[in-house]
N, C-alpha and C. Protein backbone atom coordinates (compact mmCIF):
# COMPACT_ATOMS: atom_id res chain seq x y z
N UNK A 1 -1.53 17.20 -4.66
CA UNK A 1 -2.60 17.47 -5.61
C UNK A 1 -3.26 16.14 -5.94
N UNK A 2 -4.56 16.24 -5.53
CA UNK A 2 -5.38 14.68 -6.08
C UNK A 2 -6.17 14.57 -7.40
N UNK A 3 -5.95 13.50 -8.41
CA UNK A 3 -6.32 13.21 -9.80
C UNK A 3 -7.35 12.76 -9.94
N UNK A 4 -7.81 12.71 -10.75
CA UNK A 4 -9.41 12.55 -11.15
C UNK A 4 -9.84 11.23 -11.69
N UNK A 5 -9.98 10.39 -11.48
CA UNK A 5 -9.78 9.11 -11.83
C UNK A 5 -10.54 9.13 -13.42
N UNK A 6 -11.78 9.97 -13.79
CA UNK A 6 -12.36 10.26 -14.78
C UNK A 6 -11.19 10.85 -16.16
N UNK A 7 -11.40 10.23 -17.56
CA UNK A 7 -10.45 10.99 -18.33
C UNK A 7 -10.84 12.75 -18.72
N UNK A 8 -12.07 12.68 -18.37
CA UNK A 8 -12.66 14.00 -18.69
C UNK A 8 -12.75 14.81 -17.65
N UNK A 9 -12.23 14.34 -16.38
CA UNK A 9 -12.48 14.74 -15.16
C UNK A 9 -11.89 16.19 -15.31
N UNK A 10 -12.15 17.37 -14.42
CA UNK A 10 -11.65 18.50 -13.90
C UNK A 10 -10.40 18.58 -13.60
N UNK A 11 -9.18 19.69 -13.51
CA UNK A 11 -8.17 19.31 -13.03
C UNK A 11 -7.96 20.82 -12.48
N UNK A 12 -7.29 21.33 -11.79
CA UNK A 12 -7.35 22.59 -11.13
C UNK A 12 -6.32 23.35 -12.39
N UNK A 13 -6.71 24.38 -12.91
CA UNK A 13 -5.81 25.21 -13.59
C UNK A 13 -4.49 25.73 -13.26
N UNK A 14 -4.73 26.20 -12.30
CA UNK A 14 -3.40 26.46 -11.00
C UNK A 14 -3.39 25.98 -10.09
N UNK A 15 -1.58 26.03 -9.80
CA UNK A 15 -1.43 24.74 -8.52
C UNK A 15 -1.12 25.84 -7.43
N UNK A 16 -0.93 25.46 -6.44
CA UNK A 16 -0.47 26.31 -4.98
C UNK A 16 0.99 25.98 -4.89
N UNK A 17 1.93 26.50 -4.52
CA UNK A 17 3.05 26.08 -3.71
C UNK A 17 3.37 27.30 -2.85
N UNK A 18 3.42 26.51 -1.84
CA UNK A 18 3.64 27.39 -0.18
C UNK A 18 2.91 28.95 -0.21
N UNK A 19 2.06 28.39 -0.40
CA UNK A 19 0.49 29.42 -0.30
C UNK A 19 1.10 30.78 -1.49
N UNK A 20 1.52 30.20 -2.38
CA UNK A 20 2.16 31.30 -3.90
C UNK A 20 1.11 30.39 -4.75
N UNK A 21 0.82 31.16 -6.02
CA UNK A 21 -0.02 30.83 -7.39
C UNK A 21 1.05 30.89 -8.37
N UNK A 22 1.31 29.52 -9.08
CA UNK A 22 2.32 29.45 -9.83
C UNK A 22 1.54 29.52 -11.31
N UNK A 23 1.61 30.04 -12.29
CA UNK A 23 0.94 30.45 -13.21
C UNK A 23 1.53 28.92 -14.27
N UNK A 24 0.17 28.68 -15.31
CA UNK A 24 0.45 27.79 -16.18
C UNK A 24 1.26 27.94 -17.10
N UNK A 25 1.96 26.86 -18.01
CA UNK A 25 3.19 27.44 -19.03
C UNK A 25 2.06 27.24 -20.11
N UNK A 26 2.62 27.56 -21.41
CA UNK A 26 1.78 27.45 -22.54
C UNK A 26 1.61 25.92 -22.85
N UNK A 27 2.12 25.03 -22.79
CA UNK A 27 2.69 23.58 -23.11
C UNK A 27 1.12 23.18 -22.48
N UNK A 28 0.80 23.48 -21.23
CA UNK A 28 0.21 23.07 -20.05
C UNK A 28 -1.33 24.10 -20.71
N UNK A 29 -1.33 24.91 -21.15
CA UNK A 29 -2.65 25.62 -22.06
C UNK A 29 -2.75 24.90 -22.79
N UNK A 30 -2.19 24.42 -23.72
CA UNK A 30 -2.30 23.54 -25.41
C UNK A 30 -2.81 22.32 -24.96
N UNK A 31 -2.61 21.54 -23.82
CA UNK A 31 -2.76 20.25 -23.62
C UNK A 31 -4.28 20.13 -23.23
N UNK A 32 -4.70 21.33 -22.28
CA UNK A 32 -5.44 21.42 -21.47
C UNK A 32 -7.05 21.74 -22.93
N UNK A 33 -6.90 22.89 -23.81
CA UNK A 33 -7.51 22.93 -24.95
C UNK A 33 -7.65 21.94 -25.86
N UNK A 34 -6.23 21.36 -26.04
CA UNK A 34 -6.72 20.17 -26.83
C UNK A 34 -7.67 19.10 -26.34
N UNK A 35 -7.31 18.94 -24.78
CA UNK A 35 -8.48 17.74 -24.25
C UNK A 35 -9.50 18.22 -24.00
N UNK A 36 -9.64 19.06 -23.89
CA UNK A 36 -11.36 19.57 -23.77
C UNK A 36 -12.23 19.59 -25.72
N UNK A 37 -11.43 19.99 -26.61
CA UNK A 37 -11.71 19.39 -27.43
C UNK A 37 -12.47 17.84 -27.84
N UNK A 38 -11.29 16.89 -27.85
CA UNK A 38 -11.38 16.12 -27.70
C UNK A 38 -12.89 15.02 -27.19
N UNK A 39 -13.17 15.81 -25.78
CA UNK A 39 -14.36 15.60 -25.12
C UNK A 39 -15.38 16.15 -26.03
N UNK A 40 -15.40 17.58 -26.36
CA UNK A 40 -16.34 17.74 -26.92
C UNK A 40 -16.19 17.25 -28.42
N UNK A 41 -15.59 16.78 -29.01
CA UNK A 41 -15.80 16.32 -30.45
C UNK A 41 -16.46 15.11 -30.33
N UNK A 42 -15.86 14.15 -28.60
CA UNK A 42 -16.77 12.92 -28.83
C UNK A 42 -17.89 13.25 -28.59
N UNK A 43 -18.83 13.73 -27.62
CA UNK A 43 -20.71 14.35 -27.84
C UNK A 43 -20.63 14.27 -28.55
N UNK A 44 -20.08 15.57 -30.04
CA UNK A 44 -20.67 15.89 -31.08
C UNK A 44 -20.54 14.54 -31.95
N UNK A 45 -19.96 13.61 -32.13
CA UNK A 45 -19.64 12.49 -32.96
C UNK A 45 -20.99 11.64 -33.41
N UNK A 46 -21.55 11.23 -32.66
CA UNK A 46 -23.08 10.52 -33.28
C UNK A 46 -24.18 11.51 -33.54
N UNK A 47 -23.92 12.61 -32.99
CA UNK A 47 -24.99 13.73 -33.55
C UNK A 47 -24.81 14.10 -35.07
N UNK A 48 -23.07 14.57 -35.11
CA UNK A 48 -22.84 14.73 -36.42
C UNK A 48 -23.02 13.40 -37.82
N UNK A 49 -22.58 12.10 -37.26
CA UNK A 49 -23.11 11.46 -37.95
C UNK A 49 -24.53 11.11 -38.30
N UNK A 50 -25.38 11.51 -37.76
CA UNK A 50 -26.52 11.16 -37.54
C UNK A 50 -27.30 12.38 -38.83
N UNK A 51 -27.01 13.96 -38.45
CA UNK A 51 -27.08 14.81 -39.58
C UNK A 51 -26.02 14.44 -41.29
N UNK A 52 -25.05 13.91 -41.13
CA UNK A 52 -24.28 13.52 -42.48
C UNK A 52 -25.29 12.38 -43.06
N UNK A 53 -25.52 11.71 -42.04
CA UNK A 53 -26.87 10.41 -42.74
C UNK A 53 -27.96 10.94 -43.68
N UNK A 54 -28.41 12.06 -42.47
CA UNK A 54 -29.79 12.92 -43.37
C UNK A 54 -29.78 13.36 -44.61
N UNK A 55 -28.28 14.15 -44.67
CA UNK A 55 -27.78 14.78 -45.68
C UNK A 55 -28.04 13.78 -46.91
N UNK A 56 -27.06 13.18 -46.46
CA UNK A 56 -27.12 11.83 -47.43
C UNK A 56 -28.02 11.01 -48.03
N UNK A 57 -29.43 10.82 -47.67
CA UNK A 57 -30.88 9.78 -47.61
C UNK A 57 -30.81 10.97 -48.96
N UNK A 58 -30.82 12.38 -48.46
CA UNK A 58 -31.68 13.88 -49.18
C UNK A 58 -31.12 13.73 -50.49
N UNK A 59 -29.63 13.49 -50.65
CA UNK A 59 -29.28 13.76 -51.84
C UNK A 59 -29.51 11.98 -52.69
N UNK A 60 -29.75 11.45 -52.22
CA UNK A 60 -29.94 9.41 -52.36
C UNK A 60 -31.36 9.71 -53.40
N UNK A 61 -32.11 10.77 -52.64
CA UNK A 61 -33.49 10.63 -53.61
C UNK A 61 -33.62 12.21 -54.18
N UNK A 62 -32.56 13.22 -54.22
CA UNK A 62 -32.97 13.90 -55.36
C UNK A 62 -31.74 13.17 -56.47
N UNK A 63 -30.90 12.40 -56.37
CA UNK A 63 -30.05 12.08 -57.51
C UNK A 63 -31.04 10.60 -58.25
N UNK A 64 -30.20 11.13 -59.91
CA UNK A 64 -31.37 9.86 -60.41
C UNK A 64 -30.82 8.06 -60.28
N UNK A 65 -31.69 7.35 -60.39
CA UNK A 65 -30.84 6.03 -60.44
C UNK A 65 -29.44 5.17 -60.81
N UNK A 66 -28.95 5.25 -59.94
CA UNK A 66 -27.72 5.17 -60.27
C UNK A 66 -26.30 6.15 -60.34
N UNK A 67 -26.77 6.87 -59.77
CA UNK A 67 -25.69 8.31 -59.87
C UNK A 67 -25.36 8.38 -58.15
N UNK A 68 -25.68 8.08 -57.28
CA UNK A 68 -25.32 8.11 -55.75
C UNK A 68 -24.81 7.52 -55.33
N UNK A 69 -24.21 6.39 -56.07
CA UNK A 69 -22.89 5.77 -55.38
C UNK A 69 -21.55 6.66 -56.63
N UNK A 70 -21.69 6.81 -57.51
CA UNK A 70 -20.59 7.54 -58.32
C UNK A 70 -20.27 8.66 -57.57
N UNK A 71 -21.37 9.27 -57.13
CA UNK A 71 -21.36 11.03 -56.61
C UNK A 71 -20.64 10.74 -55.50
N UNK A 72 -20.95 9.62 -54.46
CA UNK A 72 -20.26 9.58 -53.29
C UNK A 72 -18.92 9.37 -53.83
N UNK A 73 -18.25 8.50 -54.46
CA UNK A 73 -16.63 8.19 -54.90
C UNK A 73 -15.82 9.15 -55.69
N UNK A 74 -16.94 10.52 -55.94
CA UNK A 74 -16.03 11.37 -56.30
C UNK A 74 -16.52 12.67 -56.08
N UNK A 75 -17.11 12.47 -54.50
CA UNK A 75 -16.99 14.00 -54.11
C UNK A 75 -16.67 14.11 -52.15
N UNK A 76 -16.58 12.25 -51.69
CA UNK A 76 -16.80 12.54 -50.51
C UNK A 76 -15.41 11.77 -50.07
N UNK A 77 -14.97 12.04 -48.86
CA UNK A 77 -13.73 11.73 -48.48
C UNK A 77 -13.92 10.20 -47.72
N UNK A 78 -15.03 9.70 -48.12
CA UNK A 78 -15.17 8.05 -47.19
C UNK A 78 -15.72 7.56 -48.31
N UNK A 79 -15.99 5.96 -47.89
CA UNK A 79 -16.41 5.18 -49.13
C UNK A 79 -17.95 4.96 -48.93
N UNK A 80 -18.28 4.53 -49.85
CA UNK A 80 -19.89 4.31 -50.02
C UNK A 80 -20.20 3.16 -48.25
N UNK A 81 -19.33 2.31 -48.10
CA UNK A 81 -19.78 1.63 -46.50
C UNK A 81 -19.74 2.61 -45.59
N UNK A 82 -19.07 3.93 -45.27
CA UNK A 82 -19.09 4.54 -44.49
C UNK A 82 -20.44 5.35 -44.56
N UNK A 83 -20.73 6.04 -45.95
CA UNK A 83 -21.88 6.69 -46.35
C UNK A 83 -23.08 5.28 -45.91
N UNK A 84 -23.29 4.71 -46.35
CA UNK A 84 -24.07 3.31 -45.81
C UNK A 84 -24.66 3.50 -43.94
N UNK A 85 -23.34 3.48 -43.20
CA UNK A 85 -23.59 3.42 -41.78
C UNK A 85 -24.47 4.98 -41.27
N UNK A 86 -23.39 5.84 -42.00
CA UNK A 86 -24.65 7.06 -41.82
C UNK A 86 -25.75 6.63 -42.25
N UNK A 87 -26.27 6.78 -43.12
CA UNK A 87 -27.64 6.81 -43.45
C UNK A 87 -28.32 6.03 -42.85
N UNK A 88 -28.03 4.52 -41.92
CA UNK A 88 -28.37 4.07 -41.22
C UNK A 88 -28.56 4.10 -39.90
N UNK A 89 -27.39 5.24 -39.62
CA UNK A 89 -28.14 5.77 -38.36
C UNK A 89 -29.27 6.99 -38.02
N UNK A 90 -29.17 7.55 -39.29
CA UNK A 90 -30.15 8.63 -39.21
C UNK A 90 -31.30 7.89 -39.70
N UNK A 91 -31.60 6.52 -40.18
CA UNK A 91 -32.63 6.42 -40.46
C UNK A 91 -33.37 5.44 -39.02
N UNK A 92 -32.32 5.35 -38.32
CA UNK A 92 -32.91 3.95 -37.20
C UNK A 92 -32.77 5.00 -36.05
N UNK A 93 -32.57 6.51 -35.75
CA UNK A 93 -32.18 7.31 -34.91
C UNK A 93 -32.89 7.15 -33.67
N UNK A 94 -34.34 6.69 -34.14
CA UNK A 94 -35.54 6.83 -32.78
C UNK A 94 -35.00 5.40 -31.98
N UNK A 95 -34.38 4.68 -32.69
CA UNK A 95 -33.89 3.07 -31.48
C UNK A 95 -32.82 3.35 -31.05
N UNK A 96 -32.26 4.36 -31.33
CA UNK A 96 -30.77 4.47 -29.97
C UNK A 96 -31.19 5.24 -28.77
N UNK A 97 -30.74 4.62 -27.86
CA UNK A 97 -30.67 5.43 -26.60
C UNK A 97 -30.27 7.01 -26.84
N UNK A 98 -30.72 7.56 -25.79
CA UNK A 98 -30.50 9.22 -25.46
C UNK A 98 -29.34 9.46 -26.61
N UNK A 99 -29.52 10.07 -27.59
CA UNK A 99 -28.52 10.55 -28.57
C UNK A 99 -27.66 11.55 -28.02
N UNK A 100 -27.97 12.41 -27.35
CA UNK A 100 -27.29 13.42 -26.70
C UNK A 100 -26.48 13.31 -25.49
N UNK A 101 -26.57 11.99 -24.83
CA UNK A 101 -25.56 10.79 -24.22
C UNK A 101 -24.32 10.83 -24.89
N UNK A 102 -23.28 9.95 -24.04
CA UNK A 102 -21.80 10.10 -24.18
C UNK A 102 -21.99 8.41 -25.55
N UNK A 103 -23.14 8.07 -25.59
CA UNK A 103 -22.77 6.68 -26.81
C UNK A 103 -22.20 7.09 -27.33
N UNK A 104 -20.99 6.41 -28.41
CA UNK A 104 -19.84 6.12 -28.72
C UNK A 104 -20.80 5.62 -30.27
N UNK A 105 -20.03 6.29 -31.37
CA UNK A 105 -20.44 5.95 -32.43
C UNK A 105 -20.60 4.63 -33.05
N UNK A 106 -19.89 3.62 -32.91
CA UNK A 106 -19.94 2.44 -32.80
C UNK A 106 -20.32 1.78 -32.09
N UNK A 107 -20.64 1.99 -30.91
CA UNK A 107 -21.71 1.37 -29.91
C UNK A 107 -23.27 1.78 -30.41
N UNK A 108 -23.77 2.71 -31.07
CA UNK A 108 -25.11 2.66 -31.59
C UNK A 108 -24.61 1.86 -32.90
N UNK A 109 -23.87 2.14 -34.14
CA UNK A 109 -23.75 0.58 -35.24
C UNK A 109 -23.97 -0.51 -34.64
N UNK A 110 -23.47 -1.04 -33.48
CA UNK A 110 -23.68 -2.24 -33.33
C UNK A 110 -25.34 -2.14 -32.59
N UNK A 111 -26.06 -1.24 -32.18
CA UNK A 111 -27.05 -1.32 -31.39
C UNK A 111 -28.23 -2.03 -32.63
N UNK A 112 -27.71 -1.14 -34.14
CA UNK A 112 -28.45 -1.08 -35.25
C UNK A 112 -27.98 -2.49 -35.89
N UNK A 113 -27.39 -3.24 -35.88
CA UNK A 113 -26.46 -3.87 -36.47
C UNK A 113 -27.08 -5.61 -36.07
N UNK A 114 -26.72 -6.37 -37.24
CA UNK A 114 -26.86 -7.60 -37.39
C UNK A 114 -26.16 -7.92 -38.44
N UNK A 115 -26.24 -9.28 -38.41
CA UNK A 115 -25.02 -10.25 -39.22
C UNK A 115 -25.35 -9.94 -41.09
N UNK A 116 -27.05 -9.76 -41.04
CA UNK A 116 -26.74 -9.25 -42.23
C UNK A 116 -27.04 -8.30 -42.51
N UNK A 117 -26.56 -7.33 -41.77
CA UNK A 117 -26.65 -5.60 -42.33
C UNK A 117 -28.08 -5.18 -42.37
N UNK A 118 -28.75 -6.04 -42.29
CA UNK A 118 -30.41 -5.52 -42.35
C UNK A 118 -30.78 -5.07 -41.27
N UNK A 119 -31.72 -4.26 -41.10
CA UNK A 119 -32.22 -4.49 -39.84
C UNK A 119 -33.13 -5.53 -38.69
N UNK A 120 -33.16 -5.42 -37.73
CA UNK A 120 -33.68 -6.92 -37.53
C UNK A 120 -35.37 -6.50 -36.48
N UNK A 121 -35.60 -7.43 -36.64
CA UNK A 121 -37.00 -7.27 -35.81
C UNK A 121 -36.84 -8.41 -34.53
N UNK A 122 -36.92 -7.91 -33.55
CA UNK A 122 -36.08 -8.44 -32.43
C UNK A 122 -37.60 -8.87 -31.58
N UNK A 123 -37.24 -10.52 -30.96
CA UNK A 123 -39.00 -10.98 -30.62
C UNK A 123 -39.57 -10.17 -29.20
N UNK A 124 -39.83 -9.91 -28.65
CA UNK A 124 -39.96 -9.12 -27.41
C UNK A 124 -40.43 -10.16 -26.45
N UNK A 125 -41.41 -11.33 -26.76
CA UNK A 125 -41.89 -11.80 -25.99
C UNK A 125 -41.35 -12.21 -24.80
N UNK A 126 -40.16 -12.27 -24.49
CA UNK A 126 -39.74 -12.29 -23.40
C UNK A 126 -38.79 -11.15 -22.70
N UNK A 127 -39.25 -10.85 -21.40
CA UNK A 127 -38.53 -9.66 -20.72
C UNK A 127 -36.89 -9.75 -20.62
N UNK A 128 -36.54 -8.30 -20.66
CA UNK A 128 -34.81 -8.85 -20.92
C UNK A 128 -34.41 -9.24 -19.70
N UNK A 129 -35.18 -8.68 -18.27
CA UNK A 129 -34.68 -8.85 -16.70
C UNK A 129 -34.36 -11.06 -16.69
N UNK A 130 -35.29 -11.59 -17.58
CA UNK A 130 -35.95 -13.17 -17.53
C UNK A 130 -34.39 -13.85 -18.56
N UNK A 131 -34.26 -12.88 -19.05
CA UNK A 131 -32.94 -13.59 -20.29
C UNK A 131 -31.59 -13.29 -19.56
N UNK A 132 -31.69 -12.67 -18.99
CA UNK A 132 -30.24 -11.96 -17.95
C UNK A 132 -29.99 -12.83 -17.03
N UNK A 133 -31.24 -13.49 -16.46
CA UNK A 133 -31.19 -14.24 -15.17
C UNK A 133 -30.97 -15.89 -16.00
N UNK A 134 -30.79 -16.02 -16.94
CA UNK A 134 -31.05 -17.51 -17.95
C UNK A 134 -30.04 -16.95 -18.29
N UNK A 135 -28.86 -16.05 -18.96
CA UNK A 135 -26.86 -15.80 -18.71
C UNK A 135 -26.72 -16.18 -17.86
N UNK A 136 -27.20 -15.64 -17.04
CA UNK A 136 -26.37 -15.03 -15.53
C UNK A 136 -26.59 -16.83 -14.86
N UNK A 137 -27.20 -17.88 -15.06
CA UNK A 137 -27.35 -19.11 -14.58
C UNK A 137 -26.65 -20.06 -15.62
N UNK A 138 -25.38 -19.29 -16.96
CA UNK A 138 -25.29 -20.27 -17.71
C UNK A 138 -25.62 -20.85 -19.13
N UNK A 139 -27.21 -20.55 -19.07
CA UNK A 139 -28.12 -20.76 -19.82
C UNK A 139 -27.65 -20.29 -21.35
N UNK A 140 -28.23 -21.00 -22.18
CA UNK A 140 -27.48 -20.85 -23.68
C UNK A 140 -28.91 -19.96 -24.10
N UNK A 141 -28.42 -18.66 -25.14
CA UNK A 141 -29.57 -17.64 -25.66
C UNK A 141 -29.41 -17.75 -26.53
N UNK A 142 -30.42 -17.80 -27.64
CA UNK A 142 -30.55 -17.74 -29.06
C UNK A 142 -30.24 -16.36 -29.68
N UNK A 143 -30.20 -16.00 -31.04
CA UNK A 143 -29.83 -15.12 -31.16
C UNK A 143 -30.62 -13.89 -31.09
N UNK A 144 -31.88 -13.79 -30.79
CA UNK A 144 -32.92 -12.58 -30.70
C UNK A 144 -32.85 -12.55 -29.15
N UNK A 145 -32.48 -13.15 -28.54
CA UNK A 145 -32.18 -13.08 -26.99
C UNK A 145 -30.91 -12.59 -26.32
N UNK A 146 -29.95 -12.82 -27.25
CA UNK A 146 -28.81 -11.86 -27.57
C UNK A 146 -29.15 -10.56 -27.45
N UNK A 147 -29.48 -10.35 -28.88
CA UNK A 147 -29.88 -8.80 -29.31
C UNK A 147 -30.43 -7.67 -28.03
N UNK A 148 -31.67 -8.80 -27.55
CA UNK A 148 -32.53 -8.10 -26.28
C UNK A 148 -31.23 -7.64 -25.35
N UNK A 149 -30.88 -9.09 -25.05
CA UNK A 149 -29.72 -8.71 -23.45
C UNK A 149 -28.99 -7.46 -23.99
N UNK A 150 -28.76 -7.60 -24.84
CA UNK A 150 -26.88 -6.62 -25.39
C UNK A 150 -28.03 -5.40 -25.36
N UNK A 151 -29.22 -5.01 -26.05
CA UNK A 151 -29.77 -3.62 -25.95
C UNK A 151 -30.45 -3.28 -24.66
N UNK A 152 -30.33 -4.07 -24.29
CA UNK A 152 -31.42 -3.99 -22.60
C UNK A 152 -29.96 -3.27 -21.86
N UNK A 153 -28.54 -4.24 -21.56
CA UNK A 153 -27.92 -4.14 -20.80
C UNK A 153 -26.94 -2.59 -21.46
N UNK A 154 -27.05 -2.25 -22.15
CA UNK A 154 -26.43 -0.58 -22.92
C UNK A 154 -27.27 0.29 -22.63
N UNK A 155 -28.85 0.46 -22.60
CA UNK A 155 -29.17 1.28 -21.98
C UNK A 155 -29.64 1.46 -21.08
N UNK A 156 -29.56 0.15 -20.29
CA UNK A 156 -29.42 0.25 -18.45
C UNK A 156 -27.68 0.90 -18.00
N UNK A 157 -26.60 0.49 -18.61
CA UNK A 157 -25.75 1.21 -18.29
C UNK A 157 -25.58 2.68 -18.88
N UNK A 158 -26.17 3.04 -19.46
CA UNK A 158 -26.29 4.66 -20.32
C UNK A 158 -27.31 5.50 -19.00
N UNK A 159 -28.39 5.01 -18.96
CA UNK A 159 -28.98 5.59 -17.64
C UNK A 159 -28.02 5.62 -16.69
N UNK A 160 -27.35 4.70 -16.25
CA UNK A 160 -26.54 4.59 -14.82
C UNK A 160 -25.57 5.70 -15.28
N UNK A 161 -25.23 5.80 -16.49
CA UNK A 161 -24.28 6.48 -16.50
C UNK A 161 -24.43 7.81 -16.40
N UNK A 162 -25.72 8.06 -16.65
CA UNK A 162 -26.53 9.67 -16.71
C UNK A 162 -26.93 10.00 -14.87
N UNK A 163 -27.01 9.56 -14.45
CA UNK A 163 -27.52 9.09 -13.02
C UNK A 163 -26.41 9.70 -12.23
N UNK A 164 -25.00 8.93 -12.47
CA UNK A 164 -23.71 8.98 -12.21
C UNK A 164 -22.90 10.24 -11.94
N UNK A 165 -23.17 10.88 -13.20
CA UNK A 165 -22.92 12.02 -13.74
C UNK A 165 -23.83 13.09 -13.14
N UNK A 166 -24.88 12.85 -12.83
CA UNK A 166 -25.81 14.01 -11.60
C UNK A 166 -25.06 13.88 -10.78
N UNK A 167 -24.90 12.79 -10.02
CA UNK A 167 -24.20 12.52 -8.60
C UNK A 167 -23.16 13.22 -8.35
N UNK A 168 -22.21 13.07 -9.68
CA UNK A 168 -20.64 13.92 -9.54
C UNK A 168 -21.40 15.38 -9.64
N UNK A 169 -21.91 15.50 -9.79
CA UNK A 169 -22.32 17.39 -10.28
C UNK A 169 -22.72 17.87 -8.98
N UNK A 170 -23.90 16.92 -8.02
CA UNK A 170 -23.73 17.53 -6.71
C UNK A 170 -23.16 17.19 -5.54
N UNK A 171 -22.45 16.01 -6.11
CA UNK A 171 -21.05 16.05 -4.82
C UNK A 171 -19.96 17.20 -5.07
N UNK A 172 -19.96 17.99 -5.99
CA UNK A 172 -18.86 19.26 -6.45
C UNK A 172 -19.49 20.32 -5.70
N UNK A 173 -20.68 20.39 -5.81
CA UNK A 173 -21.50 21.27 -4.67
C UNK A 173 -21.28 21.38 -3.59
N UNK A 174 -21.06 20.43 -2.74
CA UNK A 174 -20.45 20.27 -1.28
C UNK A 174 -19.21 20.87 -1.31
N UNK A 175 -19.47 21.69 0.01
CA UNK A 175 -17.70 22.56 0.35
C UNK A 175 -17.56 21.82 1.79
C-alpha cells in the first residue's frame, strides 16, 4: 500500500488482502473523521476569524465609550489582544491573499503586522522581482523592502500552491 506524502492526502478506506476486502475497525473510522475535521477546521480558521472581527468592529461602535474592552473581559473567552487581531483582520481583509486559500491564521497577522502594531504603508517604488535578486546576491534590505519581499514571496507561494493542487486533481484523473 503506497502513502501520501501530503498530511491531507487521500488514503484508500479499504485495504485488499489476497484479492478479499477487509472491512475498517471503528478505531480506524474515528481517526479517519477526526482528520478530515481537522483539515476542514483549518480552511474554516481565517474565514471564521475574519467574521468574529466583523462581529466585533459592530459591537466596538454600537457600545458607548469605554464599555468594549469591559464587555470583552466579561463575556468573551479570549482577551482584548486576541479580540484586537480579529478586528484587524477583518478590517485589512482586502490585503490578504485568496482568503479562501489554505493561509494559516498567523501567516495573514504577520502579512498585516509590523513592529508597531499599526499598520504600515509599504513604499512600492521598487519591484519585489529587483529586491529578491538584491537577497538573493547578499544585499542588505531595509525594512519596507522586507515587508515587499516577505508579501511578494507568500503570495507567489500561495498561487504555486493553488496551481499545485489543480495538478494533483488531474493527475487523480489518469487511470
Amino acid at each position: 500500500m503506497t502513502r501520501k506524502a501530503s498530511l491531507f492526502g487521500n488514503r484508500p478506506g479499504l485495504r485488499k488482502e489476497e484479492g478479499e476486502i477487509v472491512l475498517r475497525d471503528r478505531d480506524i473510522e474515528k481517526i479517519q473523521g477526526l482528520h478530515e475535521s481537522i483539515a476542514a477546521n483549518l480552511n474554516n480558521a481565517l474565514q471564521n476569524a475574519i467574521l468574529i472581527g466583523e462581529i466585533l468592529n459592530r459591537k466596538k461602535k454600537e457600545l458607548s465609550h469605554g464599555q468594549f474592552l469591559p464587555w470583552i473581559e466579561s463575556n468573551l473567552p479570549f482577551s482584548r489582544m486576541t479580540a484586537n487581531k480579529y478586528m484587524r483582520l477583518y478590517e485589512n481583509k482586502d490585503k490578504l491573499p485568496n482568503v479562501n486559500s489554505s493561509l494559516h491564521l498567523t501567516e495573514a497577522l504577520k502579512i498585516l503586522s509590523d513592529s508597531s502594531g499599526k499598520e504600515k504603508i509599504v513604499n512600492t517604488s521598487k519591484k519585489p522581482q529587483e529586491i529578491y535578486k538584491q537577497f538573493k546576491s547578499g544585499g542588505n534590505l531595509n525594512r519596507d523592502d522586507r515587508t515587499i519581499l516577505k508579501n511578494w514571496i507568500i503570495k507567489k507561494s500561495e498561487n504555486l500552491r493553488q496551481k499545485a493542487d489543480e495538478l494533483e486533481k488531474v493527475a487523480k484523473t489518469i487511470k
